[in-house]
N, C-alpha and C. Protein backbone atom coordinates (compact mmCIF):
# COMPACT_ATOMS: atom_id res chain seq x y z
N UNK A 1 33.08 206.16 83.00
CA UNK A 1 34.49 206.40 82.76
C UNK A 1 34.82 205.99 81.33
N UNK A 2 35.78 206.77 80.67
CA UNK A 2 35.78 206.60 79.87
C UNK A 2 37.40 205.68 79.15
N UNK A 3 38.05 205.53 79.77
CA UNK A 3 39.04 204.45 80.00
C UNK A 3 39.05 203.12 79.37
N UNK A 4 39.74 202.87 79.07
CA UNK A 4 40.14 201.27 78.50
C UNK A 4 40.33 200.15 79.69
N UNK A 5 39.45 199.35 79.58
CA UNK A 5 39.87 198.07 81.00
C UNK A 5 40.84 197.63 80.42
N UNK A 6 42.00 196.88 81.13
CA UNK A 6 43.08 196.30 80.78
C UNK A 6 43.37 195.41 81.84
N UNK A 7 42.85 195.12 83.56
CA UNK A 7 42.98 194.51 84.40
C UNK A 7 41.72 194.44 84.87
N UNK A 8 42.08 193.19 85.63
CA UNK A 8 40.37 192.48 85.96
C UNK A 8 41.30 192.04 87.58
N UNK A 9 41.00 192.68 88.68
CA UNK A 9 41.46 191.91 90.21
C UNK A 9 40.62 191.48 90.97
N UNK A 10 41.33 190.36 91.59
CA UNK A 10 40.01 189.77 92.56
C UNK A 10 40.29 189.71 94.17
N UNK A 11 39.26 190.07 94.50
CA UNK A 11 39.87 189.84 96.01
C UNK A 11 39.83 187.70 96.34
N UNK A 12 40.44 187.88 97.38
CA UNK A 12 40.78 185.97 97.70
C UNK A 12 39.58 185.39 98.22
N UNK A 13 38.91 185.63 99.39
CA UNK A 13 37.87 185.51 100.42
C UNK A 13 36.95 185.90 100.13
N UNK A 14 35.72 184.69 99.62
CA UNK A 14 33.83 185.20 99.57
C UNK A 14 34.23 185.71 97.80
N UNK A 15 35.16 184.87 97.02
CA UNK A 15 35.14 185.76 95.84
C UNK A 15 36.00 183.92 94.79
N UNK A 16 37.47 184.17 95.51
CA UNK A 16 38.07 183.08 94.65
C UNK A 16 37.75 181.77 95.50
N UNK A 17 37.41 181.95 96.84
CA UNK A 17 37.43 180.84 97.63
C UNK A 17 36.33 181.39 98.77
N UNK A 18 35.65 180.49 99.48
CA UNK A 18 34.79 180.42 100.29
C UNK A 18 35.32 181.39 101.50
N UNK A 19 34.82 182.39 102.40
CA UNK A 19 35.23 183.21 103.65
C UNK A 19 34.65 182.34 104.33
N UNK A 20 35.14 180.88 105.19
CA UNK A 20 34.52 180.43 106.25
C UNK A 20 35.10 180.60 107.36
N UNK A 21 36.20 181.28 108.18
CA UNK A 21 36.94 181.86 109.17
C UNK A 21 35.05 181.83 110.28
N UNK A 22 34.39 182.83 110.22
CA UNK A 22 33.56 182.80 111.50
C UNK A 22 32.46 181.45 111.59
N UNK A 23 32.18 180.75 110.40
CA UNK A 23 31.56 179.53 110.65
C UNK A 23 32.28 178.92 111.35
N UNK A 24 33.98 178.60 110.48
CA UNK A 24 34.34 177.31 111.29
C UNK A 24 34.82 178.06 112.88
N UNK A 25 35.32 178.87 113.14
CA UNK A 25 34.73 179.40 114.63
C UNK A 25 33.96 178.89 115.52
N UNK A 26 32.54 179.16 114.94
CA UNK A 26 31.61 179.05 115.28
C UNK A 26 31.41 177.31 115.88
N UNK A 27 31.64 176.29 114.46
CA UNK A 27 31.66 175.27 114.37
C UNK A 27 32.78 174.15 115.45
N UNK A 28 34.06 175.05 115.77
CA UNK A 28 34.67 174.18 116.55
C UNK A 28 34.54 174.65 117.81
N UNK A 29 33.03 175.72 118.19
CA UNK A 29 32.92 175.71 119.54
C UNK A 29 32.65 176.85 120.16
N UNK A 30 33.21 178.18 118.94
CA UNK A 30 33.37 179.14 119.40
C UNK A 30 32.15 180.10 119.31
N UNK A 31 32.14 180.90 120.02
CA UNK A 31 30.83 182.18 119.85
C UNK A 31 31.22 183.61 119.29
N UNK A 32 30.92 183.73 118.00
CA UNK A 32 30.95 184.44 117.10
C UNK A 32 30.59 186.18 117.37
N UNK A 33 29.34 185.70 118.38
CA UNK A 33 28.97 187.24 118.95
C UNK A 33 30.05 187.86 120.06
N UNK A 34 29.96 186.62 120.97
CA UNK A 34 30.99 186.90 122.05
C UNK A 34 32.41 187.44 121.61
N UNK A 35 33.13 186.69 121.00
CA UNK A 35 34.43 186.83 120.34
C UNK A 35 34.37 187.74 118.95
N UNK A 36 33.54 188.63 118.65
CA UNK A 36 33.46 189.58 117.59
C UNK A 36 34.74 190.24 117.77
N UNK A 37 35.06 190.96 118.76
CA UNK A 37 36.32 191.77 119.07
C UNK A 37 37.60 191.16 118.59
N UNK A 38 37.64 190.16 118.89
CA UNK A 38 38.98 189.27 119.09
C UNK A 38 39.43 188.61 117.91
N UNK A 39 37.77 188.59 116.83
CA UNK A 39 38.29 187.62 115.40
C UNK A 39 38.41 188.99 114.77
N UNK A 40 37.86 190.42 114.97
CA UNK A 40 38.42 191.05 114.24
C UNK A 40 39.55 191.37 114.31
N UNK A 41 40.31 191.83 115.39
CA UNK A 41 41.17 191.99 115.86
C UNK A 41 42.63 191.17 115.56
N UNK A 42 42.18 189.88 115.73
CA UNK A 42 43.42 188.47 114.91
C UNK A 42 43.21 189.12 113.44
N UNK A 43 42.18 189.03 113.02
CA UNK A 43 42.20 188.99 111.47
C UNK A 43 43.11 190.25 110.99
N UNK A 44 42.81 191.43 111.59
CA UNK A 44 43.34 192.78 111.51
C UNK A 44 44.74 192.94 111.60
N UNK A 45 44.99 192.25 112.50
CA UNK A 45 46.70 191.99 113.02
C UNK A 45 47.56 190.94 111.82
N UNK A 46 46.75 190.07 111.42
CA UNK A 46 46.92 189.23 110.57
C UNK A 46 47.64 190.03 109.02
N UNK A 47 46.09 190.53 109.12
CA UNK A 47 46.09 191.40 107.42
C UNK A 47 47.38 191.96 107.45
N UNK A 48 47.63 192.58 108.24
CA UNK A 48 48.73 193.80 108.39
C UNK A 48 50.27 193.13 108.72
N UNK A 49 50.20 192.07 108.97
CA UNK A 49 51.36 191.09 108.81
C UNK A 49 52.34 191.99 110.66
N UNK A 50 51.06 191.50 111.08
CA UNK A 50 51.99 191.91 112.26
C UNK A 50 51.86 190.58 113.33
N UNK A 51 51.46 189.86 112.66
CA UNK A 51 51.62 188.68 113.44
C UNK A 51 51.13 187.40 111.67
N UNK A 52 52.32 186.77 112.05
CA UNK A 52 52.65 185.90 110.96
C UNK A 52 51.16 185.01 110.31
N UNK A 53 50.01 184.34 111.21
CA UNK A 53 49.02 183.74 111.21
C UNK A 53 48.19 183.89 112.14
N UNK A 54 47.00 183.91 111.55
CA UNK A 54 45.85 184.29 112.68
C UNK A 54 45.17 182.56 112.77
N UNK A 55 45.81 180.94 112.19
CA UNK A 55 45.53 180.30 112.21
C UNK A 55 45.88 179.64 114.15
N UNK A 56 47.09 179.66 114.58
CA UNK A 56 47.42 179.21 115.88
C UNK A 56 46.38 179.94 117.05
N UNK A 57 46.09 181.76 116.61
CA UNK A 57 45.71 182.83 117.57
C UNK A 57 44.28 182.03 117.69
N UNK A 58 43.78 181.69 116.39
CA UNK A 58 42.51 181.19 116.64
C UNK A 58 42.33 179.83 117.35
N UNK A 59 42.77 178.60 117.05
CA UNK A 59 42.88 177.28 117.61
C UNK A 59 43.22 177.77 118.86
N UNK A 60 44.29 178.36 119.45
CA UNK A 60 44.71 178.41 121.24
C UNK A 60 43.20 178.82 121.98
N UNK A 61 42.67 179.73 121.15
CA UNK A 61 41.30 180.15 121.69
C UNK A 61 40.50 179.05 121.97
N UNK A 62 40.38 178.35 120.83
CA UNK A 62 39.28 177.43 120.39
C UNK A 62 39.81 176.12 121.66
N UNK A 63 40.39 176.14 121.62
CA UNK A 63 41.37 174.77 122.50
C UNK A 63 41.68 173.40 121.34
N UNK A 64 41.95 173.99 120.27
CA UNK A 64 42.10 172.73 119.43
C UNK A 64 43.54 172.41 118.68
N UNK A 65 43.91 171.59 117.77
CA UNK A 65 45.30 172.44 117.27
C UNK A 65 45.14 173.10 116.30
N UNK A 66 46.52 173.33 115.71
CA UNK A 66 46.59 174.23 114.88
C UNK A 66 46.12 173.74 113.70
N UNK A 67 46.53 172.39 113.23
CA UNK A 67 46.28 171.47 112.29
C UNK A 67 45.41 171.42 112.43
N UNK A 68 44.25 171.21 113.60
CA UNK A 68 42.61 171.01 112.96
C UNK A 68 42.44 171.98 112.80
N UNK A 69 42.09 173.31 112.68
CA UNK A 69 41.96 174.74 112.80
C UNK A 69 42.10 174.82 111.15
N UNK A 70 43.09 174.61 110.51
CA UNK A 70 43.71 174.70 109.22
C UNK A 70 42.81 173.49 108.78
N UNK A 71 42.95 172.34 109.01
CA UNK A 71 41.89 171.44 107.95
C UNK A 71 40.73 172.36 108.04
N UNK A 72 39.92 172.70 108.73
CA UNK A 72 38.33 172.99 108.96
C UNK A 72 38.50 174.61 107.91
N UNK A 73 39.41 175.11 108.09
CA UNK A 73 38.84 176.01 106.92
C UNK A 73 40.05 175.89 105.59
N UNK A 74 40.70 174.95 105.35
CA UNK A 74 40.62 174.81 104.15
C UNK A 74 39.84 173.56 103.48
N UNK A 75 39.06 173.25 104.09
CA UNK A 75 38.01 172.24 103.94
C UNK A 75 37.27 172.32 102.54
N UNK A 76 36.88 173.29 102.02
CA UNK A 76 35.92 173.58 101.08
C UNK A 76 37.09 174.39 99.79
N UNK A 77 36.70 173.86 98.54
CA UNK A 77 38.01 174.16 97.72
C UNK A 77 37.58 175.36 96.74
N UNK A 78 38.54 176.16 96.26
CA UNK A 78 38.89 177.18 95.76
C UNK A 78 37.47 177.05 94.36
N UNK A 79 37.13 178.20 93.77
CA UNK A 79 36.23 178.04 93.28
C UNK A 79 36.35 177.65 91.60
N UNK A 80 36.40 176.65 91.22
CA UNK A 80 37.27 176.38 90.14
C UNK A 80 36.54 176.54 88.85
N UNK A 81 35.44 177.06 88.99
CA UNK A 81 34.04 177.58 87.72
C UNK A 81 34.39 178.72 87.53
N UNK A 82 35.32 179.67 88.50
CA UNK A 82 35.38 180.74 88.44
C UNK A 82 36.98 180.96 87.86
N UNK A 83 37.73 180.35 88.40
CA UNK A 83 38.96 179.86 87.84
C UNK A 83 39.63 179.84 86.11
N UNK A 84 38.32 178.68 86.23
CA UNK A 84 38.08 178.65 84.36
C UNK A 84 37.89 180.11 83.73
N UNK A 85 37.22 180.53 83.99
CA UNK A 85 36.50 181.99 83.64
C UNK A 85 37.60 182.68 83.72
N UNK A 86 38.17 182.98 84.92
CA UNK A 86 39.76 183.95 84.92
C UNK A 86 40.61 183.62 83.36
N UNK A 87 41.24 182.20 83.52
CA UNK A 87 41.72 181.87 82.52
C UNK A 87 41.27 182.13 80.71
N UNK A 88 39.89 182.27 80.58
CA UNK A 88 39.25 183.29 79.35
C UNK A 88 39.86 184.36 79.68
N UNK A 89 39.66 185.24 80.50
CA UNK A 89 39.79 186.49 80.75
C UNK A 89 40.96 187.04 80.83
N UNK A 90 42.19 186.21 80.89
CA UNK A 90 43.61 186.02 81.28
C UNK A 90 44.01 186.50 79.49
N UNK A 91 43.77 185.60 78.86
CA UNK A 91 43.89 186.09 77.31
C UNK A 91 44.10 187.28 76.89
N UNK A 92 42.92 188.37 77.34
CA UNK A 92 42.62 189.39 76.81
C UNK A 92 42.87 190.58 77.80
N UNK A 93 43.50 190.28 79.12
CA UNK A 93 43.14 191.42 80.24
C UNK A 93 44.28 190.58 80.92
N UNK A 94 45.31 191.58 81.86
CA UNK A 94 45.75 191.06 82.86
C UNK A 94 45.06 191.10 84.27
N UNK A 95 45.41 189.85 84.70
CA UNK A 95 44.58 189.40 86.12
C UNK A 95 45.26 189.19 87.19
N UNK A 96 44.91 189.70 88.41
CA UNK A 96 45.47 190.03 89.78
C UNK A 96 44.47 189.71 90.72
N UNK A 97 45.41 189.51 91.99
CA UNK A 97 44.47 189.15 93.41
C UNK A 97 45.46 190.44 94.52
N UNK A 98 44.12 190.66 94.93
CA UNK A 98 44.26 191.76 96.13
C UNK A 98 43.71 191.53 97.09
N UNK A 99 44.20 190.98 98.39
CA UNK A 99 43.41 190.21 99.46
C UNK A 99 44.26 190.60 100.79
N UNK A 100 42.97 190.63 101.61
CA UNK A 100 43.38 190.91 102.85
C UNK A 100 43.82 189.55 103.95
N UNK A 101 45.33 189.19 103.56
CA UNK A 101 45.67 188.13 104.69
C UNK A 101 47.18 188.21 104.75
N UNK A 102 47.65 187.35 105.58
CA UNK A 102 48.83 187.34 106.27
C UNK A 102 49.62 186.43 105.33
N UNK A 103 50.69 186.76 105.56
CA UNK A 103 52.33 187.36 104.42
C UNK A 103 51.80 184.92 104.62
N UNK A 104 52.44 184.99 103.13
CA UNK A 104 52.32 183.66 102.68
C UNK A 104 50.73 183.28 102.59
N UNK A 105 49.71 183.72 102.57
CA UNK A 105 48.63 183.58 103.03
C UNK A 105 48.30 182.37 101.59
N UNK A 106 48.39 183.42 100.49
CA UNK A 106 47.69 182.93 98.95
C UNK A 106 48.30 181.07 98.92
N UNK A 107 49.65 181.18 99.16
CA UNK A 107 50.36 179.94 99.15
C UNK A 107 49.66 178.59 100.10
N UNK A 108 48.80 178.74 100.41
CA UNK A 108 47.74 178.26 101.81
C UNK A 108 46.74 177.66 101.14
N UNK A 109 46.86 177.84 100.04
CA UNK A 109 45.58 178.22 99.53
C UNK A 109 45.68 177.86 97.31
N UNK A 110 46.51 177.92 97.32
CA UNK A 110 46.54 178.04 95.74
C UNK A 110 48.32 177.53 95.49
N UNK A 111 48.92 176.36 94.76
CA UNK A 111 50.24 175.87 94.83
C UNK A 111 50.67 177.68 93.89
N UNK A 112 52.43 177.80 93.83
CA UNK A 112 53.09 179.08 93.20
C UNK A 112 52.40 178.88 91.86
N UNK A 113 52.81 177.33 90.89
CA UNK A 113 52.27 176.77 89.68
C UNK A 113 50.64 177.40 89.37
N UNK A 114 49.65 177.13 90.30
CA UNK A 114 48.48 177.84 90.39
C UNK A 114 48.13 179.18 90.23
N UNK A 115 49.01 179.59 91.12
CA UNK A 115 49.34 181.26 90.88
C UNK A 115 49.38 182.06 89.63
N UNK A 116 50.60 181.57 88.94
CA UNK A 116 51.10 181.66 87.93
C UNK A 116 50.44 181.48 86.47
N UNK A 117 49.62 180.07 86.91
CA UNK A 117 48.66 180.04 85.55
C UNK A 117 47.52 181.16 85.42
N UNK A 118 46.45 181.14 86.80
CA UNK A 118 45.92 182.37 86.67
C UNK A 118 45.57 184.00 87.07
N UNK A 119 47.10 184.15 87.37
CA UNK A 119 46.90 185.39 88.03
C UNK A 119 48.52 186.22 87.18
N UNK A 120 48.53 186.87 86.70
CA UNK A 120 49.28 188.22 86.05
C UNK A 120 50.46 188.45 87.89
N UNK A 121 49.37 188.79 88.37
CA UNK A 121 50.52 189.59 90.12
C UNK A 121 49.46 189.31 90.88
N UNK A 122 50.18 189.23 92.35
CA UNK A 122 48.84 189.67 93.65
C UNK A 122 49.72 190.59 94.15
N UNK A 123 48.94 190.49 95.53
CA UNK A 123 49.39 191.91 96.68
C UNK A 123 48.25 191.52 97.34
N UNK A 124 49.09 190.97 98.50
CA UNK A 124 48.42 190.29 99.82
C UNK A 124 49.08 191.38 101.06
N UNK A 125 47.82 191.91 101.67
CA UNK A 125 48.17 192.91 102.75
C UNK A 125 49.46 192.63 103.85
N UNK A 126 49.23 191.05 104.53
CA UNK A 126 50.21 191.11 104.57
C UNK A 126 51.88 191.07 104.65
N UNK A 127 52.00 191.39 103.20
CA UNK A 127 53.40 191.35 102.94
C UNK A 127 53.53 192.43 102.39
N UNK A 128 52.84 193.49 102.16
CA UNK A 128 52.95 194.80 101.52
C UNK A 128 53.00 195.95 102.41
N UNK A 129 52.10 195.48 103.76
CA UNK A 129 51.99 196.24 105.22
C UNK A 129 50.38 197.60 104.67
N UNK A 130 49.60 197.05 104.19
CA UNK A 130 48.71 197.89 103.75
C UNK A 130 47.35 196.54 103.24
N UNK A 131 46.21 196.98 103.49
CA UNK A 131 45.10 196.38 103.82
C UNK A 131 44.09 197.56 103.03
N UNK A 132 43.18 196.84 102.38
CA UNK A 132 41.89 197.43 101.65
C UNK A 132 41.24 197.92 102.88
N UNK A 133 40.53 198.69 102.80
CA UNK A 133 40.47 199.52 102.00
C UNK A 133 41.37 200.71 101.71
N UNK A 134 42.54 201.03 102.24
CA UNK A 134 43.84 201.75 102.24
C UNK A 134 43.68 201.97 100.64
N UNK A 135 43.81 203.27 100.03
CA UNK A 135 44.38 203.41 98.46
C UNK A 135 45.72 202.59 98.52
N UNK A 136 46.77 202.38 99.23
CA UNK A 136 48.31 202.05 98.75
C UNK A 136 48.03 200.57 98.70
N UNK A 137 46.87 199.90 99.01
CA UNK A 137 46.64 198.64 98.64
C UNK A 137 46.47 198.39 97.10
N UNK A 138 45.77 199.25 97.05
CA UNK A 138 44.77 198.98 95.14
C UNK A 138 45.90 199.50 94.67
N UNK A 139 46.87 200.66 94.64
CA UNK A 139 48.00 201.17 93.91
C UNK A 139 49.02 200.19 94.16
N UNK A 140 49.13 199.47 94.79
CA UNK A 140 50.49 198.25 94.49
C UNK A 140 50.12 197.34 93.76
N UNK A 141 48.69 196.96 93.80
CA UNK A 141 48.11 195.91 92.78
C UNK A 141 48.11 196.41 91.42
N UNK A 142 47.67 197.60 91.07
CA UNK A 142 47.50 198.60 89.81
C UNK A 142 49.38 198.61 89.76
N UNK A 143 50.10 198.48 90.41
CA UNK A 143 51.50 198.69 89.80
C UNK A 143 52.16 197.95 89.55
N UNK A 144 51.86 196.55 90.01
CA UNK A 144 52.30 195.21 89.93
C UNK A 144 51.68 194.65 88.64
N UNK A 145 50.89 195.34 88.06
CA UNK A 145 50.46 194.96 86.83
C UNK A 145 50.43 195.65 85.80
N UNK A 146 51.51 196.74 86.31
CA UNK A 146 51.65 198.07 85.13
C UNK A 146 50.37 198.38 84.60
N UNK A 147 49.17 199.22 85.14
CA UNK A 147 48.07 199.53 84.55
C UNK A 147 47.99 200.76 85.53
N UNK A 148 46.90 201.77 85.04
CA UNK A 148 46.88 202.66 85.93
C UNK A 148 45.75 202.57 86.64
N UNK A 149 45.30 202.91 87.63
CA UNK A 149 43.75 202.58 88.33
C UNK A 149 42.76 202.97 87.80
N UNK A 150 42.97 203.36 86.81
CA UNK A 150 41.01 203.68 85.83
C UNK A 150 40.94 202.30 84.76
N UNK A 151 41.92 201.88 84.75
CA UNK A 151 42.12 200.64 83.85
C UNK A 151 41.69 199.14 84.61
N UNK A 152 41.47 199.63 85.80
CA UNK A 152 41.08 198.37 86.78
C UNK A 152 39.77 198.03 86.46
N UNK A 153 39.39 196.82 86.57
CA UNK A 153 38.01 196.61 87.64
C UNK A 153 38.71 195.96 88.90
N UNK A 154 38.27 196.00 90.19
CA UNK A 154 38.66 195.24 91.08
C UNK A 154 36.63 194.67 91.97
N UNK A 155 37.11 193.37 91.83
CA UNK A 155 35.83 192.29 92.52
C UNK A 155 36.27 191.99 94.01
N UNK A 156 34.79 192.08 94.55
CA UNK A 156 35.04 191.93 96.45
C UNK A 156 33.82 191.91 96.34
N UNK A 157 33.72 190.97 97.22
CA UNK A 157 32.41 190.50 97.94
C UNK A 157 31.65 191.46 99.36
N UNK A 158 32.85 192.06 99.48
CA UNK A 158 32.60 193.44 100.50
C UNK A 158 31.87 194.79 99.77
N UNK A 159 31.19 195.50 100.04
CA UNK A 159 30.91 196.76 99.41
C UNK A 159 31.88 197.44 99.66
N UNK A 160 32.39 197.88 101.20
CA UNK A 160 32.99 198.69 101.87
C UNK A 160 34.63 198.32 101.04
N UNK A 161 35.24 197.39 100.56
CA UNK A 161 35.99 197.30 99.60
C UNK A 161 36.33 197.71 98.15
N UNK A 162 34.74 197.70 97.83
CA UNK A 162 34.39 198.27 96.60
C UNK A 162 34.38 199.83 96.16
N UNK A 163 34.01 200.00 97.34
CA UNK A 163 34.19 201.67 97.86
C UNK A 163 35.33 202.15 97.87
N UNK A 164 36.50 201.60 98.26
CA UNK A 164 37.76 201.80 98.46
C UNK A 164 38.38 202.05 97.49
N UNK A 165 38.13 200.96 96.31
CA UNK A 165 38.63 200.83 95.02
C UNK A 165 37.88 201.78 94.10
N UNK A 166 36.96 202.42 94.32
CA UNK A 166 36.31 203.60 93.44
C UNK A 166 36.77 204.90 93.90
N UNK A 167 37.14 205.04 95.36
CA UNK A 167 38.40 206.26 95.58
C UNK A 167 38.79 206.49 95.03
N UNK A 168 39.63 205.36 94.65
CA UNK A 168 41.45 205.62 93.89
C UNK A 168 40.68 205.73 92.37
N UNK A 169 39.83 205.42 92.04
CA UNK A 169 39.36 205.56 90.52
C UNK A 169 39.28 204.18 89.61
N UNK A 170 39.48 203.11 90.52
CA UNK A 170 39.09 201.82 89.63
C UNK A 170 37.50 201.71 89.56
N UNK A 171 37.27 200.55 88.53
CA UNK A 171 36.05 200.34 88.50
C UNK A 171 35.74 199.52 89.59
N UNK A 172 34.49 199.17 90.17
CA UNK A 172 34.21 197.69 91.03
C UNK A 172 33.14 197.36 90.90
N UNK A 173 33.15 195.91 90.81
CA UNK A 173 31.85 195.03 91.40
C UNK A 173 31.47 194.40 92.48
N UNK A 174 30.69 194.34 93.00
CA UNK A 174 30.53 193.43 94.18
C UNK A 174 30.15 192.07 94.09
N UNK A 175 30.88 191.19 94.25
CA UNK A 175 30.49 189.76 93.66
C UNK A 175 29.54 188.96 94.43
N UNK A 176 28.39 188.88 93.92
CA UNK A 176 27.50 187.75 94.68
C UNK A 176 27.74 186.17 94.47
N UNK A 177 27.62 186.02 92.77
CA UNK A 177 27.66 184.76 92.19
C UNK A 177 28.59 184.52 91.12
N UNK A 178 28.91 183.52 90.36
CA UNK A 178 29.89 183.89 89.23
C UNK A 178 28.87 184.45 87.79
N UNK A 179 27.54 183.84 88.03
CA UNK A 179 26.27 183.89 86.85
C UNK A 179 26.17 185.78 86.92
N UNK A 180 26.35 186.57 88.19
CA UNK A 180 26.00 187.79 88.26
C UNK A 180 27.75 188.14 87.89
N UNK A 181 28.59 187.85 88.23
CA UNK A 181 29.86 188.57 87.64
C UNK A 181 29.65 188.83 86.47
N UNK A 182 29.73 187.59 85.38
CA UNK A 182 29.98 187.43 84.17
C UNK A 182 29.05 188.66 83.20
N UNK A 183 27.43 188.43 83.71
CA UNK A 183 26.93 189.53 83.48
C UNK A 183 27.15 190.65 83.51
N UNK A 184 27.30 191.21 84.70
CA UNK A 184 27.91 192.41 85.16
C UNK A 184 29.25 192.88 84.44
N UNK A 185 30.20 191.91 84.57
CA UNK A 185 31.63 192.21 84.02
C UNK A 185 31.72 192.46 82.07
N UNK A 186 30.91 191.22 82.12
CA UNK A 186 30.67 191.72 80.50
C UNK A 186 29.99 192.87 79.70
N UNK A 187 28.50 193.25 80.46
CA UNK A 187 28.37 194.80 80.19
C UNK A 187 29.33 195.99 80.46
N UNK A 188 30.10 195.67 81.16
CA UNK A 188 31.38 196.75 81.53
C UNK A 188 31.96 196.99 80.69
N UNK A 189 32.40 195.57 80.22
CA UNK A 189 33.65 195.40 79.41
C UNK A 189 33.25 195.92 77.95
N UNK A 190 31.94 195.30 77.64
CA UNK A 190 31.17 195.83 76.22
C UNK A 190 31.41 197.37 76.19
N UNK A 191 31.39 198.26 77.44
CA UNK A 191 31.12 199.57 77.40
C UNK A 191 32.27 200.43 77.27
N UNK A 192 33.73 199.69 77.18
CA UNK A 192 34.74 200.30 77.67
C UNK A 192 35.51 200.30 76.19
């Protein structure tokens, strides 16, 4: 493509912060194979902001509270090597989060102040009523940051996300590590 990058988005989960939802599952008891249906299903309902938190849906299951449910996966902290890195990148590119969770979700997770230092806009599914891989997901993020979608890259640790976002015509990576982003992102960026 032959386009100018001008936005760099990240998805939230397995990218800015650890996806441990089916460990700690797993960990306070639950069976991951058995209950496949049911965590997709919360999570799905979640994304789509049709039910406020998939944190209570899960603990009632689990038999625990809600409060332990919430310590055990915000247990492990936001990835702050990667953080730094945004903040370079913040300089020269506006930066966004596009994530699949329930309306207040980011705030769970990152203070407004946090937000603000490194992120340009988000668009969290749900409070927008639209979930990746949906195009009207990546186009509210691409509009919330005044750029057009060839001007994107958007990062997910999902392929099937990545896919989504090459529909609509952004660029994507699939994020393994931050050592393989930087690589990756910087030959992009060299090329654009």
């Amino acid at each position: 493509m032959s386009s100018t990058i001008k936005a760099i988005i990240f998805d939230c989960f397995g990218v800015l912060r650890p996806d441990v939802i089916r460990e700690v599952y797993e960990r306070m008891g639950g069976d991951t194979k058995l209950d496949d249906v049911f965590i997709s299903d919360t999570l799905y309902h979640s994304h789509m902001g049709r039910i406020p938190s998939s944190a209570p849906v899960f603990a009632e299951r689990l038999g625990v509270s809600t409060e332990d449910w919430i310590k055990e996966v915000n247990a492990d902290p936001n990835d702050q090597e990667l953080l730094d890195y945004i903040l370079s990148l913040r300089k020269k590119y506006k930066v966004g989060v596009l994530s699949n969770m329930g309306s207040g979700g980011l705030l769970r997770y990152f203070t407004a102040e946090e937000l603000g230092k490194y992120f340009h806009a988000t668009a969290v599914s749900g409070e927008i009523g639209f979930a990746k891989p949906q195009a009207v997901a990546y186009e509210t993020i691409a509009g919330h940051l005044g750029v057009r979608l060839d001007e994107c890259v958007f990062v997910d640790d999902r392929e099937l996300y990545c896919e989504g976002a090459r529909a609509v015509g952004m660029h994507a990576m699939l994020y393994k590590n931050l050592a393989q982003f930087r690589k990756d992102l910087e030959k992009l960026l060299s090329q654009s």
